[in-house]
C-alpha atoms as a PDB file:
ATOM      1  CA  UNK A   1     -33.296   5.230  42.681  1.00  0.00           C
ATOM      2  CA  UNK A   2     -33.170   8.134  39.901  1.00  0.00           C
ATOM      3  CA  UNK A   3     -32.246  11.735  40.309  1.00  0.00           C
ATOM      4  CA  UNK A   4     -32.602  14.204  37.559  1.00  0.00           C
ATOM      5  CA  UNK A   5     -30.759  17.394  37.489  1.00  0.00           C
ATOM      6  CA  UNK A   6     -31.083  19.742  34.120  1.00  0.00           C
ATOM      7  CA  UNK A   7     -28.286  22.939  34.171  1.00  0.00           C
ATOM      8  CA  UNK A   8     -29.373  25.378  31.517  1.00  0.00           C
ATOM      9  CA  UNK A   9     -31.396  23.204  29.804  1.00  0.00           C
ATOM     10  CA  UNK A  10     -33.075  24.926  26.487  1.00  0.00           C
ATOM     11  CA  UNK A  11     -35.163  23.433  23.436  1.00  0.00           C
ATOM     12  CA  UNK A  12     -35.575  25.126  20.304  1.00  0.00           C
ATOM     13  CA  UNK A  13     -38.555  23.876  17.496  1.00  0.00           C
ATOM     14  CA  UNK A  14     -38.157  24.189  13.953  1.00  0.00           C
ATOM     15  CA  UNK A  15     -37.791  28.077  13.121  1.00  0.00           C
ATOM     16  CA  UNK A  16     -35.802  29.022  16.393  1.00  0.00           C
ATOM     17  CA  UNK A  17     -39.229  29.405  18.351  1.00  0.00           C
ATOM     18  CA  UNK A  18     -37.723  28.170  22.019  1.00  0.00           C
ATOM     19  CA  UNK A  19     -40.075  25.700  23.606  1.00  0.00           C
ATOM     20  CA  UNK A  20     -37.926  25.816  27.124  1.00  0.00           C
ATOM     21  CA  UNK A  21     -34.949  28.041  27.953  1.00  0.00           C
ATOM     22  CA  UNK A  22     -32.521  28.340  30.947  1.00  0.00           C
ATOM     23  CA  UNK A  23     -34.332  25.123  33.270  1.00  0.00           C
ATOM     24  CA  UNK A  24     -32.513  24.300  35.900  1.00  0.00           C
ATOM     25  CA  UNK A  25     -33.947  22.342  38.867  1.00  0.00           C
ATOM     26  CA  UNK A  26     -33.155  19.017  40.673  1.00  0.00           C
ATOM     27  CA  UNK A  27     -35.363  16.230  41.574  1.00  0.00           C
ATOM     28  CA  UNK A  28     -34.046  14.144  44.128  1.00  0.00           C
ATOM     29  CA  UNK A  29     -34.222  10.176  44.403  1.00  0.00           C
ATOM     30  CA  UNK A  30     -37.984   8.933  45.645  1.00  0.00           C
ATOM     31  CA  UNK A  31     -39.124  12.819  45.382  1.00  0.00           C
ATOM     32  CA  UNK A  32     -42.773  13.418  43.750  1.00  0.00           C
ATOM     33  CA  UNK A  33     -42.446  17.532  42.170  1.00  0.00           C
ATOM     34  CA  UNK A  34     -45.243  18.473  40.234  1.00  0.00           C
ATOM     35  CA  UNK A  35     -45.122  21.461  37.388  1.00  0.00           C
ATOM     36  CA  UNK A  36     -47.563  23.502  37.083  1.00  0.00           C
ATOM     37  CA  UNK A  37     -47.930  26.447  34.405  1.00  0.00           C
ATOM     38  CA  UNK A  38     -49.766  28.135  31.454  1.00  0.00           C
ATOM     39  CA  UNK A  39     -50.985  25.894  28.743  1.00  0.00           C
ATOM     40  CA  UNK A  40     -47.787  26.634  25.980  1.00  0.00           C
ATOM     41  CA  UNK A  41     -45.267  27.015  28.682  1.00  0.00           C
ATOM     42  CA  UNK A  42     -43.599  23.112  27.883  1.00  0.00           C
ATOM     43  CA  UNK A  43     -44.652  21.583  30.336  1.00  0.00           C
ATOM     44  CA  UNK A  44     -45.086  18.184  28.403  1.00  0.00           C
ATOM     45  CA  UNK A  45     -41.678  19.287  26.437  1.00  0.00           C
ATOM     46  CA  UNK A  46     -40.143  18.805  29.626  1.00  0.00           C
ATOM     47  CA  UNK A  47     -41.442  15.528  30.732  1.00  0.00           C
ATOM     48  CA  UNK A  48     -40.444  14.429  26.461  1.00  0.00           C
ATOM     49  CA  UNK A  49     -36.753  15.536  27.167  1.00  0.00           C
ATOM     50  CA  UNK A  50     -36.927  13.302  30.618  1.00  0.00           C
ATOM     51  CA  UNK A  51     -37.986  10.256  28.908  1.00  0.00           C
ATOM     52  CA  UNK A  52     -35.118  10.908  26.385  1.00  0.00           C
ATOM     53  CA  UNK A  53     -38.145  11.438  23.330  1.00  0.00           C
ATOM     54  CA  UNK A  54     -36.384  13.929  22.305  1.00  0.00           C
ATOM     55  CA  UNK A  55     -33.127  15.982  22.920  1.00  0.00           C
ATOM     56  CA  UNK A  56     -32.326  19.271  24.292  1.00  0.00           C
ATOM     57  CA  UNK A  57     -31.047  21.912  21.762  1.00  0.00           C
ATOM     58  CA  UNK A  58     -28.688  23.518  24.767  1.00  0.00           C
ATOM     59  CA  UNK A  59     -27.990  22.629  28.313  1.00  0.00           C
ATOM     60  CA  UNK A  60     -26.931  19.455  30.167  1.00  0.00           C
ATOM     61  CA  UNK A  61     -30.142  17.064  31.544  1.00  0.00           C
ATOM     62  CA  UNK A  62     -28.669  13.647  33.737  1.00  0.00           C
ATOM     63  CA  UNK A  63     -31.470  11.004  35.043  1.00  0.00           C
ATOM     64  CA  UNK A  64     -29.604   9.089  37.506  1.00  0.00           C
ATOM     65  CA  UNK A  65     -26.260  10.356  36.814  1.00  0.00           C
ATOM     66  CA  UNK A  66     -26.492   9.677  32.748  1.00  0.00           C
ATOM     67  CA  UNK A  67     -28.202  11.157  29.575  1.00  0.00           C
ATOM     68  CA  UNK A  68     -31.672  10.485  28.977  1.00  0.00           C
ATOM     69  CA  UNK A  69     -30.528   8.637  25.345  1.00  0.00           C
ATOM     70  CA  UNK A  70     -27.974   6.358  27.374  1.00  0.00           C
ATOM     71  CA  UNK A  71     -30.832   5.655  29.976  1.00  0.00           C
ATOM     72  CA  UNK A  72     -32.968   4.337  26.946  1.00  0.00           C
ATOM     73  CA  UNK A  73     -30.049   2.208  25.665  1.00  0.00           C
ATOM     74  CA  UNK A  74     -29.690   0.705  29.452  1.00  0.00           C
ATOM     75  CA  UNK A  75     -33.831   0.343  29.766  1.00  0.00           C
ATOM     76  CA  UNK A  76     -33.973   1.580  33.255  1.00  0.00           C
ATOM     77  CA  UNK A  77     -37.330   1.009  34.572  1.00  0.00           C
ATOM     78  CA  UNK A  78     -39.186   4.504  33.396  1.00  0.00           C
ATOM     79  CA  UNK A  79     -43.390   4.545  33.048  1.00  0.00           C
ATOM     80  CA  UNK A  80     -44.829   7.506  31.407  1.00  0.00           C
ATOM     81  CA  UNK A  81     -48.627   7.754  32.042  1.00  0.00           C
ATOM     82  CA  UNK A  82     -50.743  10.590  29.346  1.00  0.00           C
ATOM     83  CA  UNK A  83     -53.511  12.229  29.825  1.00  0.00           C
ATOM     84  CA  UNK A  84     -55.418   9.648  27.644  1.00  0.00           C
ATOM     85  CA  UNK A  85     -55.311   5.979  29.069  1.00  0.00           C
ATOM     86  CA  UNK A  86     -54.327   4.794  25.671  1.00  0.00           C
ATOM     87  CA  UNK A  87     -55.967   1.475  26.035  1.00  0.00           C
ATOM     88  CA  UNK A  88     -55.614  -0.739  23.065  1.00  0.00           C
ATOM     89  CA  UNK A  89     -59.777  -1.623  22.470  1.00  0.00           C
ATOM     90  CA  UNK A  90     -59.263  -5.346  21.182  1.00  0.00           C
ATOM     91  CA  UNK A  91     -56.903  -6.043  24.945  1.00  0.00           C
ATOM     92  CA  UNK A  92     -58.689  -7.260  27.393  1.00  0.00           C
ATOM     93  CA  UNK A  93     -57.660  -5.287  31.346  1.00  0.00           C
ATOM     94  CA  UNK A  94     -55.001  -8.493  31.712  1.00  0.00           C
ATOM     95  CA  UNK A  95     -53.834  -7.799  28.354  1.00  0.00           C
ATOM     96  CA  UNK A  96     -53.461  -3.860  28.057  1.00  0.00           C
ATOM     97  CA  UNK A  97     -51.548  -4.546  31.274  1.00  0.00           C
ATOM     98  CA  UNK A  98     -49.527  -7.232  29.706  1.00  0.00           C
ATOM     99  CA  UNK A  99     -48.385  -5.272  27.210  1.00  0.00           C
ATOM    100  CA  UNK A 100     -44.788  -3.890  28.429  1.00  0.00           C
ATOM    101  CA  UNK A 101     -44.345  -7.246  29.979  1.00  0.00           C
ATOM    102  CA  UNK A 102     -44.176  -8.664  26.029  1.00  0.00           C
ATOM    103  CA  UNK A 103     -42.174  -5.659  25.101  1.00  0.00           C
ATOM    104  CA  UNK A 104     -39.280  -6.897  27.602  1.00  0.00           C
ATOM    105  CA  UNK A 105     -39.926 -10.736  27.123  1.00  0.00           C
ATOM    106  CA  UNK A 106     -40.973 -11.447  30.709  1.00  0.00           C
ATOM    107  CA  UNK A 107     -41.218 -15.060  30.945  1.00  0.00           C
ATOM    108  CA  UNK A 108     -45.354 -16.087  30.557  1.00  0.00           C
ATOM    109  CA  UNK A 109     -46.141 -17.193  34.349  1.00  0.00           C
ATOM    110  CA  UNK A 110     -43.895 -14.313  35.549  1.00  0.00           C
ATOM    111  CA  UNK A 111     -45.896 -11.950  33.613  1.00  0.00           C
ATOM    112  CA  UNK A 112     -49.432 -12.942  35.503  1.00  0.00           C
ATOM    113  CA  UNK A 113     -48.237 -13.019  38.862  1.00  0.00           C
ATOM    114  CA  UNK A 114     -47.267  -9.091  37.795  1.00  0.00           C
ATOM    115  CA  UNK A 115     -50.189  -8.737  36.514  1.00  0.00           C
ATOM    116  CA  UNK A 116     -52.010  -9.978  39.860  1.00  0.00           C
ATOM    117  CA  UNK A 117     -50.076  -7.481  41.845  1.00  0.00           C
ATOM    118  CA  UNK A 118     -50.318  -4.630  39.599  1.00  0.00           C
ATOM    119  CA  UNK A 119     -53.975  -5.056  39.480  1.00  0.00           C
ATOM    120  CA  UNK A 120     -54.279  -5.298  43.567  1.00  0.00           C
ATOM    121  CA  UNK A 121     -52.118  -2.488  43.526  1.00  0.00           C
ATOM    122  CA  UNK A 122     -54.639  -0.328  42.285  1.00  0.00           C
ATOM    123  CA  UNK A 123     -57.728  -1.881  43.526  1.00  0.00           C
ATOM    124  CA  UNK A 124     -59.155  -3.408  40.239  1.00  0.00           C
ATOM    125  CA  UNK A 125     -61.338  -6.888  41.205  1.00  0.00           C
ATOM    126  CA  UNK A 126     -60.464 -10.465  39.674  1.00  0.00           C
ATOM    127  CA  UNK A 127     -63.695  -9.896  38.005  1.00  0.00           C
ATOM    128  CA  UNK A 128     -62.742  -6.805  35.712  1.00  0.00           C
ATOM    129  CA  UNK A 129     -59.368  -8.537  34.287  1.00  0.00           C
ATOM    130  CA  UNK A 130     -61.774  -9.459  30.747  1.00  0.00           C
ATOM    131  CA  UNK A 131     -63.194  -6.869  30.089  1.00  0.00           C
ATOM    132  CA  UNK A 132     -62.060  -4.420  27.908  1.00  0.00           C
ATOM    133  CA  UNK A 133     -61.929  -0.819  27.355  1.00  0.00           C
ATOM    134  CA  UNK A 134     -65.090   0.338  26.272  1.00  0.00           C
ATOM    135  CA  UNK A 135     -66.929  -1.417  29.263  1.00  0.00           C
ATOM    136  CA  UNK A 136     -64.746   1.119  31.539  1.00  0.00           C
ATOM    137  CA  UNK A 137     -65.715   4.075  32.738  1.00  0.00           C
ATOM    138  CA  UNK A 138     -63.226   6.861  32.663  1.00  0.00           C
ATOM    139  CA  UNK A 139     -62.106   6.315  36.211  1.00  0.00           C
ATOM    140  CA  UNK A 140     -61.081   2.607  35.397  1.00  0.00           C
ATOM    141  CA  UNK A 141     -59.687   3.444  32.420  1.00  0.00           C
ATOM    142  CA  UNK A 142     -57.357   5.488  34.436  1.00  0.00           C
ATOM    143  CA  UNK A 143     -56.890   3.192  36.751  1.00  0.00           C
ATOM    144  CA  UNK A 144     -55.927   0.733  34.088  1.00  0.00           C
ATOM    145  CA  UNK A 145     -53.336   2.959  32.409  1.00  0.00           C
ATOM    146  CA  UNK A 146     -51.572   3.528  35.879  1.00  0.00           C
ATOM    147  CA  UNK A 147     -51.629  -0.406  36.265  1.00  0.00           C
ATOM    148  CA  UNK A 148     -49.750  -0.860  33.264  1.00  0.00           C
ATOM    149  CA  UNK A 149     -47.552   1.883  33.827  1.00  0.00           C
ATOM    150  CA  UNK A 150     -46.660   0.101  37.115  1.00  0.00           C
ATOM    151  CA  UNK A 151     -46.345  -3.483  36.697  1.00  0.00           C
ATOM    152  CA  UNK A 152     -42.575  -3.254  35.537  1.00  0.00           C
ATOM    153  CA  UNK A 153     -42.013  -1.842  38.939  1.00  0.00           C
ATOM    154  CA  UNK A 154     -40.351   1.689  37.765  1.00  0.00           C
ATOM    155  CA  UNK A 155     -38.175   3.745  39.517  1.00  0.00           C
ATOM    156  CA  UNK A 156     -39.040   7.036  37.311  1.00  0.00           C
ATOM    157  CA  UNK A 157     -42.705   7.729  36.480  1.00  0.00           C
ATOM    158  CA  UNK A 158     -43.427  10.524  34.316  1.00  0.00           C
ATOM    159  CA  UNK A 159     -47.370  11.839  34.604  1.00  0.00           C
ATOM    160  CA  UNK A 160     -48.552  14.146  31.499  1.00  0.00           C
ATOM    161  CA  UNK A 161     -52.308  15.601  33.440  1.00  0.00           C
ATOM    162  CA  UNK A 162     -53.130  11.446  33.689  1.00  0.00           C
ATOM    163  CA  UNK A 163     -56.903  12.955  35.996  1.00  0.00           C
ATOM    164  CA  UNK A 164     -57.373  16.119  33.716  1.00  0.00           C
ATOM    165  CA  UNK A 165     -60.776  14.219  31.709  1.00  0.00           C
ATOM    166  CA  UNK A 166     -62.437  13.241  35.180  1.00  0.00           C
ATOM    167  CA  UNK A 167     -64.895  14.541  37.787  1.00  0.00           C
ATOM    168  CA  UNK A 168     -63.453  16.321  40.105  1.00  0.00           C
ATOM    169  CA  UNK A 169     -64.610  13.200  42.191  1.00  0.00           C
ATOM    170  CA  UNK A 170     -62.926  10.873  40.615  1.00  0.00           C
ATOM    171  CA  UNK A 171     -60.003  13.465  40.566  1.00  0.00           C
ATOM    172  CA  UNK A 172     -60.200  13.389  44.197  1.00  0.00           C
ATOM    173  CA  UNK A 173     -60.040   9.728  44.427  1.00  0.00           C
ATOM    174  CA  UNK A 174     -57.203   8.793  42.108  1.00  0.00           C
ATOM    175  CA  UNK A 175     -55.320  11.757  43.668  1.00  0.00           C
ATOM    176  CA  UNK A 176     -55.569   9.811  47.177  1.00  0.00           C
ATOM    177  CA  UNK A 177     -54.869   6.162  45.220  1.00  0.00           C
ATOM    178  CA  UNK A 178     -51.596   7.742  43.689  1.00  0.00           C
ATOM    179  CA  UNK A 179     -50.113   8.979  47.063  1.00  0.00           C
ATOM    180  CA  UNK A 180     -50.913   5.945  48.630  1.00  0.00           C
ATOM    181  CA  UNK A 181     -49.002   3.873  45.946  1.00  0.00           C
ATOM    182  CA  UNK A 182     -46.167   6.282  46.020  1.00  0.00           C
ATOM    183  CA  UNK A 183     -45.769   6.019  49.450  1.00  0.00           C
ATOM    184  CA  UNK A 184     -45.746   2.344  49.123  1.00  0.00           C
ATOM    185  CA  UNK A 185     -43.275   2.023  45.724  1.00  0.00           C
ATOM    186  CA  UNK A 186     -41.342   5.775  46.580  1.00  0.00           C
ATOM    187  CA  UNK A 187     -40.849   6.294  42.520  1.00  0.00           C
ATOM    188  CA  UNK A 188     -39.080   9.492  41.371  1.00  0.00           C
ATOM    189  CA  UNK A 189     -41.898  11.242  40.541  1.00  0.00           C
ATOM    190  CA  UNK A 190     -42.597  13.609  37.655  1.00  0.00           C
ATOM    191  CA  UNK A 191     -46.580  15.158  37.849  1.00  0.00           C
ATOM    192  CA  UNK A 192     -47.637  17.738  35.044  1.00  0.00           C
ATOM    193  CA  UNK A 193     -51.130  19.901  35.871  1.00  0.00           C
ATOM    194  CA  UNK A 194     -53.541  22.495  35.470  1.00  0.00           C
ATOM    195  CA  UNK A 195     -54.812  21.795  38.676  1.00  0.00           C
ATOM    196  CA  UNK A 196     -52.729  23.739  41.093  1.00  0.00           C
ATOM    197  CA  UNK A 197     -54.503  21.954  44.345  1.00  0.00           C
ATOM    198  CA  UNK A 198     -54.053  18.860  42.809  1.00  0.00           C
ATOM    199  CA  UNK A 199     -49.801  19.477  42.540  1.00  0.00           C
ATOM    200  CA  UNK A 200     -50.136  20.661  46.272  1.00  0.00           C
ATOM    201  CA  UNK A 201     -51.977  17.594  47.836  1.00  0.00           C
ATOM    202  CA  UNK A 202     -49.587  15.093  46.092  1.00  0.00           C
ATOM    203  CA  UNK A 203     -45.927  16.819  46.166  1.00  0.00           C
ATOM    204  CA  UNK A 204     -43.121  17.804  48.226  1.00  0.00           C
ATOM    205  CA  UNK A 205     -42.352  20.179  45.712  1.00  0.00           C
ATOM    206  CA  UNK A 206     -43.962  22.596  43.049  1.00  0.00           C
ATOM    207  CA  UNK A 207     -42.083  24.023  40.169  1.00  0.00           C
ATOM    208  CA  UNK A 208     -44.149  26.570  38.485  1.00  0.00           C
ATOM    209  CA  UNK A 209     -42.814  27.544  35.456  1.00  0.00           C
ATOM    210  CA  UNK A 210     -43.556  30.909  32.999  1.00  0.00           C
ATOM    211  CA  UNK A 211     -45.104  31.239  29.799  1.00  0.00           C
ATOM    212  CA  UNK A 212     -43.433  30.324  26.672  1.00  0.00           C
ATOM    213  CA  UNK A 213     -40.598  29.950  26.252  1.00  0.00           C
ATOM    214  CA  UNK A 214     -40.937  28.021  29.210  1.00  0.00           C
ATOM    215  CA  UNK A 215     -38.841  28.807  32.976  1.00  0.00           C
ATOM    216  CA  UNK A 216     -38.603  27.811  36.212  1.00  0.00           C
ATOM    217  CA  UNK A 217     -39.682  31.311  37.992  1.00  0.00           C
ATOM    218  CA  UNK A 218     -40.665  29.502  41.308  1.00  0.00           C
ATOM    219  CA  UNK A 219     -40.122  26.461  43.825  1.00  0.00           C
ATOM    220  CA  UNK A 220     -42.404  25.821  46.497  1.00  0.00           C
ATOM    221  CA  UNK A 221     -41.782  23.150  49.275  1.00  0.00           C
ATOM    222  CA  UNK A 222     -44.872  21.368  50.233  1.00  0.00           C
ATOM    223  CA  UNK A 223     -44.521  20.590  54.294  1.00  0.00           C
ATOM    224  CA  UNK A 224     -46.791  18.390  54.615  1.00  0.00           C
ATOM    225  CA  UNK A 225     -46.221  14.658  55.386  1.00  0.00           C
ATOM    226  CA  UNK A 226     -45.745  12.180  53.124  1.00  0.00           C
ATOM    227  CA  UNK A 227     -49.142  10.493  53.599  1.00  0.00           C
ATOM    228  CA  UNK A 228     -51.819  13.097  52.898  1.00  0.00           C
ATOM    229  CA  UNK A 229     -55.244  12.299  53.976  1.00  0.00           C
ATOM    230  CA  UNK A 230     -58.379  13.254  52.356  1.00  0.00           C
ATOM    231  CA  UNK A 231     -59.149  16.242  55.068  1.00  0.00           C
ATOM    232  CA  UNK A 232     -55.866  17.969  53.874  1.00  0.00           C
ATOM    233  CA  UNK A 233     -57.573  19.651  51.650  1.00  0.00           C
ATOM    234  CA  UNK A 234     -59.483  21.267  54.277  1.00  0.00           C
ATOM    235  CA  UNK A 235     -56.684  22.564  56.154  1.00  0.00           C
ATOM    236  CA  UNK A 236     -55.876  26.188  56.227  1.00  0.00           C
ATOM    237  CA  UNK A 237     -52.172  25.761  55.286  1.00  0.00           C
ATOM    238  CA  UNK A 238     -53.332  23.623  52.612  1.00  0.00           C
ATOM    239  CA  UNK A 239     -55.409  26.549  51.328  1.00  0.00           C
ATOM    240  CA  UNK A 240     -52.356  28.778  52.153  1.00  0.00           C
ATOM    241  CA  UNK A 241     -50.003  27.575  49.789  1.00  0.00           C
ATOM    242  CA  UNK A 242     -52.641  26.634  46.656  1.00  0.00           C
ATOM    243  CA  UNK A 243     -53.225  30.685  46.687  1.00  0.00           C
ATOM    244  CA  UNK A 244     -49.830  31.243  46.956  1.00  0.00           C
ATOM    245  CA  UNK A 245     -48.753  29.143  43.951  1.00  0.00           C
ATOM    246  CA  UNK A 246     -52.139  30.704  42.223  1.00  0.00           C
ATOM    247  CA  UNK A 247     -50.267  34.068  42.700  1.00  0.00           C
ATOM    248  CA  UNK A 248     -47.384  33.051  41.365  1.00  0.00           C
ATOM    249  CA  UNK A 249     -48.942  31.672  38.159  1.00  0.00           C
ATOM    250  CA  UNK A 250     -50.861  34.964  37.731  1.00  0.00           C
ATOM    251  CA  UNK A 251     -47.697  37.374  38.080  1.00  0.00           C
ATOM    252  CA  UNK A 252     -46.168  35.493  35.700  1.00  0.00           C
ATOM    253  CA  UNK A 253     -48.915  35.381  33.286  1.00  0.00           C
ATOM    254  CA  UNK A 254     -49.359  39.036  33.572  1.00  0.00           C
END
């Protein structure tokens, strides 16, 4: 399982503009935390110096116990799924999942009974594994891209707004898919959004962090349970604390 602890953590872009200053936080083993914050605030910076993409300019950042950089050297099992899908268009479903599988040189008839799994995992039919990307609708697409991102079986998956281009339908529905499958795999999870009832429904934490450069200025424990049914949302409580994080997002904007 992976923890991830930053102490003063700070990155600095070309010209000494700081992207991130002063993060400290710590994420837990199996614990989903979503950030939430102004668009600017580096948000996506953050979930970059996770997956070891790039490096901080100050500050100390261990995923299970070691630099992101050594993690990559060691290949622990990290997924990172964007906002986009990312779907290559000439891959097939079957083959756009296959992909990391060929990265790490899993054996041929290992890689389809992964595939399988990865593809009941997520509800896909036998029937959709040919087609490819541009007979998806957005919602598959999606659904794709988080099938990929799990059949390596990770134990870190980093989420960069993945439901931000859907319905607020669909939203609903892959919102509900992805706490079911976290309840079933109990990843480290790392969710960036806009959507502040979105990062209350799925999390047992929110960090909300302050406009560039970017802080932590707030952590919110979610009390719910860890399986959240679809009538949460309707639950005073649940209403409660999306107002209250709302607040805090527009005291620190102000």
């Amino acid at each position: 399982m992976i923890d991830i602890v930053a102490e003063d953590l700070a990155v600095d872009f070309r010209g000494g503009h700081a992207a991130v200053e002063d993060l400290r936080f710590r994420i837990a083993a199996g614990e989903f935390v979503s950030i939430v914050g102004p668009s600017g605030c580096g948000k996506s910076t953050l979930l970059r110096l996770i997956a070891g993409l790039i490096a901080p300019t100050r500050g100390r950042l261990t995923v299970a116990g070691r630099s992101p950089a050594e993690n990559r050297k060691k290949a622990h099992r990290l997924s990172f799924v964007f906002q986009e899908p990312n779907l290559l268009p000439w891959r097939t479903v079957a083959d756009n999942i296959r992909l990391p599988l060929e990265l790490q040189g899993v054996p041929a008839d290992r890689q389809r009974a992964l595939i399988a799994e990865s593809l009941r995992l997520i509800g896909l039919q036998p029937s959709d594994v040919s087609k490819r990307p541009a007979m998806l609708s957005g919602g598959m697409k999606m659904r794709v891209s988080l099938a990929r991102a799990l059949v390596t079986s990770p134990n870190l998956i980093l989420l960069d707004e993945p439901f931000a281009a859907l319905d607020d339908l669909m939203r609903t529905q892959l919102n509900e898919e992805l706490n079911r499958l976290w309840n079933q795999q109990q990843w480290t999870s790392v969710f960036v959004t806009h959507n502040v009832a979105e990062a209350v429904y799925l999390s047992q934490r929110v960090l909300v962090m302050s406009p560039s450069p970017g802080r932590i200025i707030a952590e919110i424990d979610i009390p719910f349970g860890l399986t959240r049914p679809s009538d949460l949302r309707s639950d005073a409580r649940f209403a409660r604390l999306c107002g209250e994080v709302s607040q805090i997002l527009r005291a620190g904007v102000c």
